[in-house]
Each structure stands twice: as structure tokens, then as C-alpha cells.
Protein backbone atom coordinates (compact mmCIF):
# COMPACT_ATOMS: atom_id res chain seq x y z
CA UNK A 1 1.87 -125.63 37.95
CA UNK A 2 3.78 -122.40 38.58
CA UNK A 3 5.78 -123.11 35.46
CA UNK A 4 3.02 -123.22 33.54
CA UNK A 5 1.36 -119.61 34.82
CA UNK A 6 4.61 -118.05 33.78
CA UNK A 7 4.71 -119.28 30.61
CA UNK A 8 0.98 -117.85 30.42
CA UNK A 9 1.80 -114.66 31.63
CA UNK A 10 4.90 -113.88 29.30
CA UNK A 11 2.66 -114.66 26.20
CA UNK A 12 0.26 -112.43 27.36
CA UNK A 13 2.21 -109.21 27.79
CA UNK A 14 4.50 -109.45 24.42
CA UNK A 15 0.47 -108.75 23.02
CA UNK A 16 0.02 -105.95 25.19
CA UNK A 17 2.95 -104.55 24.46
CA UNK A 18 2.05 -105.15 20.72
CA UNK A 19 -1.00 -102.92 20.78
CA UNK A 20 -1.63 -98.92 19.57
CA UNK A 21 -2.35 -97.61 22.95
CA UNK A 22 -0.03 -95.96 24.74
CA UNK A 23 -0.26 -95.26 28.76
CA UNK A 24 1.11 -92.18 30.53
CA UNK A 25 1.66 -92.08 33.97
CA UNK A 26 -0.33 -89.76 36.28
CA UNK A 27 0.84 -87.91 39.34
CA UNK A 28 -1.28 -86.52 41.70
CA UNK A 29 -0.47 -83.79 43.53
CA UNK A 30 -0.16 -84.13 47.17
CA UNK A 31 -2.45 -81.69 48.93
CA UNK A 32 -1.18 -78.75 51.11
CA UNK A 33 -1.04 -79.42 54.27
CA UNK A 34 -0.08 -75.93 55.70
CA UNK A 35 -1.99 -73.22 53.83
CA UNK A 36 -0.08 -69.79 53.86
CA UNK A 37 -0.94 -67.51 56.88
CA UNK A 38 -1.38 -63.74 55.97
CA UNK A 39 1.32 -61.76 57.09
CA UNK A 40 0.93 -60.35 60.80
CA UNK A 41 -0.57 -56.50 61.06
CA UNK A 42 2.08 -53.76 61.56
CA UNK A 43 2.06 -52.62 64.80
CA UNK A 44 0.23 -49.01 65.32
CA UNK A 45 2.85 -46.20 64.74
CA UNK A 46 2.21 -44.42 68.07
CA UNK A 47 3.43 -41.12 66.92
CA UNK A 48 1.14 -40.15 64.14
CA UNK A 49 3.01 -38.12 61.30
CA UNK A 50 2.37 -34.16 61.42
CA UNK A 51 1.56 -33.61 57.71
CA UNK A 52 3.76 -30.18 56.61
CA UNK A 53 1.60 -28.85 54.30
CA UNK A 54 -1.94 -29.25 52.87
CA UNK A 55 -2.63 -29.30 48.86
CA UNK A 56 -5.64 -28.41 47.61
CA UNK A 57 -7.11 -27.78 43.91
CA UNK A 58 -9.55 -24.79 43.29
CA UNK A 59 -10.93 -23.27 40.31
CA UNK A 60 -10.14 -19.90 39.36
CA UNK A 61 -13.58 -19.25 38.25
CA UNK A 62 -15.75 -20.59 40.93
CA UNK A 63 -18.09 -22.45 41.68
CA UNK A 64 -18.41 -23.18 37.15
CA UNK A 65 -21.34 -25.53 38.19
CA UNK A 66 -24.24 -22.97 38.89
CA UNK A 67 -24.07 -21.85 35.00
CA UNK A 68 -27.58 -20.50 35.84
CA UNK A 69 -26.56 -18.38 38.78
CA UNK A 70 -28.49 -15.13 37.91
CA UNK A 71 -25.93 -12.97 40.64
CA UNK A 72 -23.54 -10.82 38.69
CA UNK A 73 -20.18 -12.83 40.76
CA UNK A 74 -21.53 -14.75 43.33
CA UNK A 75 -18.26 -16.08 44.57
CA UNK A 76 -16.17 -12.76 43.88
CA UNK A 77 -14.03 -14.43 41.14
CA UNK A 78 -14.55 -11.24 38.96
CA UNK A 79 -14.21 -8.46 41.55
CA UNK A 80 -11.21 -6.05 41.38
CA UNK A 81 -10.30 -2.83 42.71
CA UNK A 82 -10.33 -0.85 39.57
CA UNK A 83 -14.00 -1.78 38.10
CA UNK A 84 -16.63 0.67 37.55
CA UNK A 85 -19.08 -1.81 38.45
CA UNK A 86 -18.53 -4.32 41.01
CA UNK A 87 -21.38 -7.17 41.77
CA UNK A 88 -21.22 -6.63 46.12
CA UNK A 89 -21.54 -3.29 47.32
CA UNK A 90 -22.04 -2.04 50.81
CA UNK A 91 -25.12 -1.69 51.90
CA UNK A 92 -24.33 -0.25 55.45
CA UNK A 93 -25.09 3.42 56.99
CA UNK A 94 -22.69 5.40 54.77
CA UNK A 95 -23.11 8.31 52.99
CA UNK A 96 -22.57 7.54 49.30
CA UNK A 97 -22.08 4.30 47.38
CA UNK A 98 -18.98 2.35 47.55
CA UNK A 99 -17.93 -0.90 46.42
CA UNK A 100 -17.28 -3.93 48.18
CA UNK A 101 -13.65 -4.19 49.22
CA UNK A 102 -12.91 -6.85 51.75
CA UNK A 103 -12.42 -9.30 48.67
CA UNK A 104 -8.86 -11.73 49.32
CA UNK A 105 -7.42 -15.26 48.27
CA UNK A 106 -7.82 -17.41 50.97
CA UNK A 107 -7.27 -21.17 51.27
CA UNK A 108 -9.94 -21.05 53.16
CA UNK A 109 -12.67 -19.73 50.55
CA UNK A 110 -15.73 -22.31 49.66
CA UNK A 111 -15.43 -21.98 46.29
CA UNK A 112 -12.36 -20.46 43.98
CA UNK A 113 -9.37 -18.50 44.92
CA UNK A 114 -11.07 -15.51 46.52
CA UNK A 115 -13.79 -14.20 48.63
CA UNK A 116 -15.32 -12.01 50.87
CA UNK A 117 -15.15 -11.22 54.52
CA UNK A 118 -17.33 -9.20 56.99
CA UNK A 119 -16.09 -7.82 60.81
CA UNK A 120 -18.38 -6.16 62.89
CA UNK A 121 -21.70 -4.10 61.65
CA UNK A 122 -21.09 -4.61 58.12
CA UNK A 123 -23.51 -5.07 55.82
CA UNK A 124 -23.21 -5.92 51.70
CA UNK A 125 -25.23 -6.82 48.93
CA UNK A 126 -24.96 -8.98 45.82
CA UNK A 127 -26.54 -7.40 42.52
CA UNK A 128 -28.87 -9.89 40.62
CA UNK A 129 -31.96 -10.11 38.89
CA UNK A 130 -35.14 -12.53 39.18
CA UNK A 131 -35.60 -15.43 37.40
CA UNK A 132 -37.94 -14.87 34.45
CA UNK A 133 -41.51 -16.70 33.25
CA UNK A 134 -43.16 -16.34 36.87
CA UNK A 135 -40.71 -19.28 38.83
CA UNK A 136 -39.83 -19.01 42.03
CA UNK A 137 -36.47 -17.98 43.07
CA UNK A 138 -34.01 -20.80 45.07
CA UNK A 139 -31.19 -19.02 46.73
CA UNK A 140 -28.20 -19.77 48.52
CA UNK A 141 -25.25 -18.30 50.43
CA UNK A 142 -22.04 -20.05 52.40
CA UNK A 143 -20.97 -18.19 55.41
CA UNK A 144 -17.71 -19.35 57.83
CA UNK A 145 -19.10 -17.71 61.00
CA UNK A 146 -16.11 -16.62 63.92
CA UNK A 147 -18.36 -18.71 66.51
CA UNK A 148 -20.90 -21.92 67.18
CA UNK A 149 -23.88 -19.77 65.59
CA UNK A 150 -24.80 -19.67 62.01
CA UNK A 151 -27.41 -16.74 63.75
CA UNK A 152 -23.65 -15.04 63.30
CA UNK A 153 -24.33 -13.78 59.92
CA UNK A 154 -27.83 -13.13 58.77
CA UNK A 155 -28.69 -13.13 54.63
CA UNK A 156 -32.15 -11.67 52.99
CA UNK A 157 -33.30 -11.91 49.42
CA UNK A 158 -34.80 -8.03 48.87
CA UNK A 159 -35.59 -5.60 46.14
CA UNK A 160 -32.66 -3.89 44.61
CA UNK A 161 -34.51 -0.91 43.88
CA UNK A 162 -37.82 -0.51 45.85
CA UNK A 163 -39.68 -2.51 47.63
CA UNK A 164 -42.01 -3.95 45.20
CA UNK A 165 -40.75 -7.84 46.79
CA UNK A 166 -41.46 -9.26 49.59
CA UNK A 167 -37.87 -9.73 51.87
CA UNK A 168 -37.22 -13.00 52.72
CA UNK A 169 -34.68 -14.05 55.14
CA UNK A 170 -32.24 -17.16 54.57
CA UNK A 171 -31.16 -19.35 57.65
CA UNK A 172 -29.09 -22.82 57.76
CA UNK A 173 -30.91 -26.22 57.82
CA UNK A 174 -29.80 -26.69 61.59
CA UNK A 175 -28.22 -23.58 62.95
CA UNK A 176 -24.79 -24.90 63.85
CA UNK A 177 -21.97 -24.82 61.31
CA UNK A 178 -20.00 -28.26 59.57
CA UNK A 179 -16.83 -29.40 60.68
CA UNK A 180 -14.76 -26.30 58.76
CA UNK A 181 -17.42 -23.55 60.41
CA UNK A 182 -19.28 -22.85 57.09
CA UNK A 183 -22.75 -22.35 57.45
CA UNK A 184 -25.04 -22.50 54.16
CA UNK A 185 -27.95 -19.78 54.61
CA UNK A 186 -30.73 -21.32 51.89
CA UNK A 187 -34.32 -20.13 50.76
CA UNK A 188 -37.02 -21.06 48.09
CA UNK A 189 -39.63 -18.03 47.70
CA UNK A 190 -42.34 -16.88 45.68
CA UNK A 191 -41.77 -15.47 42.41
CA UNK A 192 -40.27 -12.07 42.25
CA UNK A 193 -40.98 -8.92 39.90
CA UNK A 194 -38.39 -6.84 40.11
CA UNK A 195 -33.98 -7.23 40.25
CA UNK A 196 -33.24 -9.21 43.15
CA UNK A 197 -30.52 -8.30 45.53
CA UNK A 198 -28.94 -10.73 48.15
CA UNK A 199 -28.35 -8.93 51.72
CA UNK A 200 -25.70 -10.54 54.00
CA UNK A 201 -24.93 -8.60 57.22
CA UNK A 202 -22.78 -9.04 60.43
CA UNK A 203 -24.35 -9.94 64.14
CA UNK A 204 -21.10 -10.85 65.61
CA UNK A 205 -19.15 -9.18 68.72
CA UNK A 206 -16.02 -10.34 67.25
CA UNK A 207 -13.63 -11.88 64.81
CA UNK A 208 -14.28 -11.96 60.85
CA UNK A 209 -16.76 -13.91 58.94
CA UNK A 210 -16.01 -15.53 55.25
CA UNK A 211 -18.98 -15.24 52.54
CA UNK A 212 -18.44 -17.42 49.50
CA UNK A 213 -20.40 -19.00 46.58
CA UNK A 214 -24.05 -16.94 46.70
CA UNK A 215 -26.52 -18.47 44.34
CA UNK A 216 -29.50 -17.44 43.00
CA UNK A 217 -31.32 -19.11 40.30
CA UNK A 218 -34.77 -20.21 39.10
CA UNK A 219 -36.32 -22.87 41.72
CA UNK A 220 -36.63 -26.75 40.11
CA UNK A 221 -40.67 -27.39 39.53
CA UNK A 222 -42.54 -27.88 42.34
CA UNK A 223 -40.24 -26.70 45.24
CA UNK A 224 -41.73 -25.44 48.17
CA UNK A 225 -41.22 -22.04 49.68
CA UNK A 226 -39.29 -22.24 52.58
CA UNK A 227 -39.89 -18.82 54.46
CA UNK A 228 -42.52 -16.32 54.00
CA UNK A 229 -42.01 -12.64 54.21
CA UNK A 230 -39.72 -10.96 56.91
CA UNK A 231 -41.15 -8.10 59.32
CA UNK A 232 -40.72 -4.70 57.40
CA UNK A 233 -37.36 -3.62 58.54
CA UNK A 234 -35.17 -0.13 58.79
CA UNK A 235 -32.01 -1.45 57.74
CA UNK A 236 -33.40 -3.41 53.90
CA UNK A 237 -34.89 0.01 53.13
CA UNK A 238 -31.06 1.50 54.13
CA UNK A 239 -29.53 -1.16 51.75
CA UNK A 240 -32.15 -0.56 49.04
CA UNK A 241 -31.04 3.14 49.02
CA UNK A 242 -27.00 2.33 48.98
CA UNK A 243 -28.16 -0.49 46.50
CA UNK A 244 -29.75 2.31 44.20
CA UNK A 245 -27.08 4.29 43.75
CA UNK A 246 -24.45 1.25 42.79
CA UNK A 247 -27.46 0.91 39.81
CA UNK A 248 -27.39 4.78 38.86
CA UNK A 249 -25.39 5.15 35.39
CA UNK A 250 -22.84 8.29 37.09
CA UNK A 251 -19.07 8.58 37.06
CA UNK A 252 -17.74 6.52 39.55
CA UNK A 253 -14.74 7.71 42.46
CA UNK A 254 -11.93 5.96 41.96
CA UNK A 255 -10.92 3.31 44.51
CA UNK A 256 -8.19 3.73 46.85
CA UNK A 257 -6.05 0.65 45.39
CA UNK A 258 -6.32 2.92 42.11
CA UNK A 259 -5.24 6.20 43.44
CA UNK A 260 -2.38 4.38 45.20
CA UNK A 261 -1.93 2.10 41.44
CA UNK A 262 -1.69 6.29 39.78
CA UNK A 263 1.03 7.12 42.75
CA UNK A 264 2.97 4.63 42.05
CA UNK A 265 2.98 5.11 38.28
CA UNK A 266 3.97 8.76 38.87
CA UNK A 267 6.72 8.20 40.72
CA UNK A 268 10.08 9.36 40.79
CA UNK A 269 12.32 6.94 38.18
């Protein structure tokens, strides 16, 4: 019986191996058994690297963004010591107009390569005009106050000339300055008639104060004022008058960085 199955069997496989279809063999993959582990977390450095120097990128023009900024050089970009007219004057108890001085590069500076910087009883003033077509005026200045107050520096949109305006004070949102000590001293107000001057002054015992990137432009639709007009005061009507002289067409004195520029041109060579 068994001789007779294999008989059977080898007649049926010549025919298989007779036919058009070919077979390939098919081999699975055997699964992974031990998935990779992520490598372990570096142990924390304990002494934390002292960086050696800071880089940091500024533009030479300022804060380029506020294209509407109606100030003459908000941010003191354009200032130099041998202009005729400078956009910050004093606006302090002196007795004749002088421009604004205290103008340096600092790393420090909010905006740009240079700006401005206040000590004790100083006050200064940015020449502008008002925004045009009866909109209210949206204005803004950064101070880096010497202590925890941003009460350290007070700022006031007045009249340049007379006081046709109502002055309105500018204050921070909270009062306290960010993590570098800059302040920003804001305001929306009513619509303004005349030129439109921002006042920054000192109320600090000691130290310096920066001022950087002042604004002031047209308000968007529909802001709301912010502050109403400030108490009638001794010292606007003092910066109105240094103010008006800055705006009289006269011969100006010559700065002392330009009489010491004229020294050292006449020199002995």
C-alpha cells in the first residue's frame, strides 16, 4: 500500500513542477524584543558658565517702527552738539535757552545707540506738534528710573508755546519698573490745538535716570483718554517759557563741544 502512495505522489509533483507559477519564499521578520532606551540625561553642570560678554543688535536710527511719531527725535538718534536746532531742550530754571546735552551711547538705551539721561532737578522737553484733523493724541515715553519707583521721573504732554492745551500728565500702567528698571510713562488725551511738547523731569534724591524712545502720534479710533487735565502748575508755565525761546528764529550760542571742536582746529601744528 505504501508503494503505491509513492508512486502517487512522484506523479503528482513532476506536474507541479511543470506549471507557470513560480513561489518565493517569505521571511518574516522577527519582532524586537528590546526597543532602544533614550540615552540617560547629562548630569546638571553645577557650576553654571559666567558668559564674558553680551551681544546685542540695535538700530542706528531708532525705534524705525513709529514712522508716524510726530516728535522731532524722539529717541535722540539725530541730536548732536553742533545743531542749531536740537529736538530736547531744557526746560529747567535757567536763564536763557540751551539745548539738551546729556545725550550718550549706551548699551543700555531702549531703543538705538543713544539717549538721554537726567540727575537731580532736571527738567527737558521734546519739540512736537499735534496730530492734525481733530484726533486725539496717544503718547509715550520709556524711563530707566535709579530706584523701585516709576514716581522717579514724572512726564506731561503741554503746550509748546502757551497754554492754549490742557497738561496732561503720563504715569506707568503699574508704578513699578520691568526686570531691566525701564518704566513706560503712557497717555491718550483729547485732541490738541496747538504744537505739543513732551515734559520729562527728575524727582529723584539720587543716581541718573535714562529717557529713551518718546512717542507721540495720532490715537487709533476710538481710544479712550486715559488722564484728564493736571492741576495748573508753576514749573509747565517755566518750561513753556524756556520752550519758547528754543522756537524763536535768533542766532544760536555755540555749544561748548563746538568751541572746544574750534580750539582744537586752531591749534598749534
Amino acid at each position: 500500500m505504501k508503494r503505491v502512495f509513492f508512486i502517487a505522489l512522484a506523479c503528482v509533483v513532476p506536474a507541479a513542477c511543470g506549471s507557470d507559477e513560480s513561489f518565493e519564499p517569505v521571511v518574516a521578520e522577527a519582532p524586537d524584543a528590546s526597543p532602544t532606551a533614550p540615552p540617560p540625561a547629562p548630569a546638571p553642570d553645577a557650576s553654571p558658565v559666567t558668559p564674558k560678554r553680551t551681544v546685542t543688535t540695535k538700530n542706528p536710527f531708532g525705534n524705525v517702527a513709529a514712522s508716524d511719531n510726530l516728535l522731532w527725535d524722539g529717541d535722540f538718534e539725530w541730536s548732536t552738539a553742533f545743531a542749531q536746532q536740537a529736538g530736547w531742550v531744557n526746560a529747567g530754571i535757567v536763564v536763557s535757552y540751551s539745548a539738551f546735552s546729556q545725550v550718550r551711547p549706551d548699551p543700555a538705551c531702549k531703543s538705538g545707540l543713544k539717549c538721554g539721561y537726567l540727575t537731580q532737578n532736571q527738567r527737558v522737553a521734546a519739540i512736537g506738534v499735534a496730530p492734525a484733523g481733530g484726533k486725539k493724541v496717544e503718547a509715550s515715553v520709556w524711563v530707566k528710573v535709579p530706584g523701585t519707583a516709576c514716581s522717579e521721573v514724572g512726564a506731561a504732554l503741554i503746550a509748546c508755546d502757551y497754554q492754549t492745551d490742557p497738561d496732561v500728565e503720563l504715569a506707568d500702567a503699574d508704578g513699578v519698573p520691568d526686570a531691566s528698571g525701564w518704566c513706560q510713562l503712557t497717555v491718550v488725551a483729547e485732541p490738541r490745538q496747538r504744537a505739543t511738547c513732551l515734559l520729562v523731569e527728575s524727582q529723584f534724591d539720587e543716581g541718573e535716570a535714562l529717557i529713551d524712545d518718546a512717542v507721540l502720534r495720532a490715537a487709533p479710533e476710538g481710544a479712550v483718554s486715559s488722564a484728564g487735565a493736571a492741576a495748573p502748575s508753576e514749573r509747565f508755565d517755566q518750561a513753556r517759557s524756556r520752550i519758547r525761546q528754543a522756537l524763536r528764529p535768533a542766532p544760536r550760542e555755540p555749544s561748548q563741544a563746538e568751541r572746544a571742536f574750534e580750539s582744537w582746529q586752531r591749534r598749534a601744528r
